[in-house]
Protein backbone atom coordinates (compact mmCIF):
# COMPACT_ATOMS: atom_id res chain seq x y z
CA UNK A 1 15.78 -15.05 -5.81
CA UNK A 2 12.23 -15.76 -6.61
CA UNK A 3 11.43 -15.57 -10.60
CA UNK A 4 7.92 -15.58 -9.93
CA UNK A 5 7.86 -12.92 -7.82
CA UNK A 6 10.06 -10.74 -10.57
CA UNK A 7 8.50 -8.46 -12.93
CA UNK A 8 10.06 -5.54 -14.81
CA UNK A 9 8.24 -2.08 -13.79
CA UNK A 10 9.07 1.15 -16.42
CA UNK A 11 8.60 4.46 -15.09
CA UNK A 12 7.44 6.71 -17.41
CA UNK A 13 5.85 7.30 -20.76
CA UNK A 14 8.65 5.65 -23.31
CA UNK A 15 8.76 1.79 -22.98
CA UNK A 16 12.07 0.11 -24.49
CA UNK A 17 11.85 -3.14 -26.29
CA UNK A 18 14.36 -4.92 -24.17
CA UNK A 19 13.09 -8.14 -22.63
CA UNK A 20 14.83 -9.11 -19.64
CA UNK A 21 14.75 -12.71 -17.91
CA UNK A 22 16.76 -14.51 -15.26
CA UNK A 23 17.91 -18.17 -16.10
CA UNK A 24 16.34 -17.81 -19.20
CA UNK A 25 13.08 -17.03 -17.83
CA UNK A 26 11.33 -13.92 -19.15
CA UNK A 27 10.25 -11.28 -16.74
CA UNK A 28 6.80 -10.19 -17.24
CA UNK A 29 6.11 -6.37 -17.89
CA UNK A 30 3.66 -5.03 -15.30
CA UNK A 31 2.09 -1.72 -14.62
CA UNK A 32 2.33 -1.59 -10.98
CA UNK A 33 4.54 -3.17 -8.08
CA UNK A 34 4.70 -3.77 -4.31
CA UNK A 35 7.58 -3.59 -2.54
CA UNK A 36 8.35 -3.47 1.16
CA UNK A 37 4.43 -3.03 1.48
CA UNK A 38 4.52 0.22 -0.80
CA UNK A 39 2.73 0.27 -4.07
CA UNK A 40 4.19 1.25 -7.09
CA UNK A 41 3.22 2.50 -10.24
CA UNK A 42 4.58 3.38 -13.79
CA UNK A 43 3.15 7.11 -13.71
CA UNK A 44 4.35 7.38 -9.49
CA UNK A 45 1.35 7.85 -8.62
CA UNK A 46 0.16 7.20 -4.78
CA UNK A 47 -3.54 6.71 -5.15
CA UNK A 48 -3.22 2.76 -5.69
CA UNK A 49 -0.88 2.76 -2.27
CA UNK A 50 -3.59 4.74 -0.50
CA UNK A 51 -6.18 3.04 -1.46
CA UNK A 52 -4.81 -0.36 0.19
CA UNK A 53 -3.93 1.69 3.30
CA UNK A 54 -7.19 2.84 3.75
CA UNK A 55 -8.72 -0.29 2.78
CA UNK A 56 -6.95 -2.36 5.69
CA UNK A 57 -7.21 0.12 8.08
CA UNK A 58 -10.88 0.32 7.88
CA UNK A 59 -11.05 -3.22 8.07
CA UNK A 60 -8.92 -3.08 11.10
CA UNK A 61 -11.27 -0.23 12.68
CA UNK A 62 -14.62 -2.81 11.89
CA UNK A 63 -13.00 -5.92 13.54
CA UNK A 64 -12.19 -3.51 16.27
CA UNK A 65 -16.08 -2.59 16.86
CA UNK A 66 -17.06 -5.83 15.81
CA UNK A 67 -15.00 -7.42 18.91
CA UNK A 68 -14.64 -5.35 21.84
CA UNK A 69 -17.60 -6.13 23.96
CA UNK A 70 -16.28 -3.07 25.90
CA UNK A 71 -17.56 0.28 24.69
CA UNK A 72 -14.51 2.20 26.92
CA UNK A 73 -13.47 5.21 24.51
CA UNK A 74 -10.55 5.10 26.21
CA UNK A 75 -10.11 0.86 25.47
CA UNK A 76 -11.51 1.93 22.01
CA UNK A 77 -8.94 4.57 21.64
CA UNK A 78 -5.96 2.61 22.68
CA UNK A 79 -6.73 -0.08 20.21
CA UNK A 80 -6.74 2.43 17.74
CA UNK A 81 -3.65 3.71 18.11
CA UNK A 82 -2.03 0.08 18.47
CA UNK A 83 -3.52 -1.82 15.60
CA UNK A 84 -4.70 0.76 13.09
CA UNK A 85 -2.49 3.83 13.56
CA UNK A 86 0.66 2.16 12.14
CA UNK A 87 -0.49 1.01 9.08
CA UNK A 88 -1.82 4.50 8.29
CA UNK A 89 1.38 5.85 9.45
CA UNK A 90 4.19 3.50 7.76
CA UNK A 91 5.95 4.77 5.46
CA UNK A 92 3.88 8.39 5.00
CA UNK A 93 6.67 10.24 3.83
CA UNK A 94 6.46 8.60 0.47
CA UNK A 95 2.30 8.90 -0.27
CA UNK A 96 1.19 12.47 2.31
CA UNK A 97 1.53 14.82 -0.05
CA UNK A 98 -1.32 13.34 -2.05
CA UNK A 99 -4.59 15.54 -1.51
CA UNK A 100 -6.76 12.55 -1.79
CA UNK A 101 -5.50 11.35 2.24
CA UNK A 102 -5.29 14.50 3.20
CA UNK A 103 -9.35 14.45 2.65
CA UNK A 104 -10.09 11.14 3.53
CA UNK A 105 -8.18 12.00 7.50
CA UNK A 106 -9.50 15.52 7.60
């Protein structure tokens, strides 16, 4: 196990004054974490996730254009759906509820 890489996330309103460490190493208290590629934040809220999803998969749409000396839709299209599809679709059950992607696909 990493110690840097620890950090000690509470969820919710009420912090408690326990310090935790590992080998005598105290864990920093942070306001947000990521985890398997999923953002997460003290209040649960999605917004910071969705913003780095939508971040990387307009970058991923530019270097697309930017690229493809082709102008094929259907070339176009297919890249898409291979390199900028799946990071707007992994792990969408935990962040599409939020109204704010639900705009920003729409």
């Amino acid at each position: 196990m990493s110690v840097d890489k620890c950090g000690v996330l509470y969820i919710g309103k009420q912090v408690a004054p326990t310090t935790f460490a590992i080998d005598n190493f105290p864990l920093p208290v942070v306001t947000s974490y990521r985890d398997l590629g999923i953002t997460i934040t003290c209040e649960l809220s999605p917004s910071p996730h969705i913003n780095d999803i939508v971040t990387r998969a307009h970058c991923h749409a530019n270097m697309i254009q930017r690229f493809f000396v082709s102008r094929n839709i259907n070339l176009l299209t297919r890249a898409l759906i291979t390199y900028v599809r799946p990071l707007l679709e992994y792990n969408c059950v935990a962040w599409s509820w939020s109204p704010t992607l639900n705009v920003i696909l729409n």
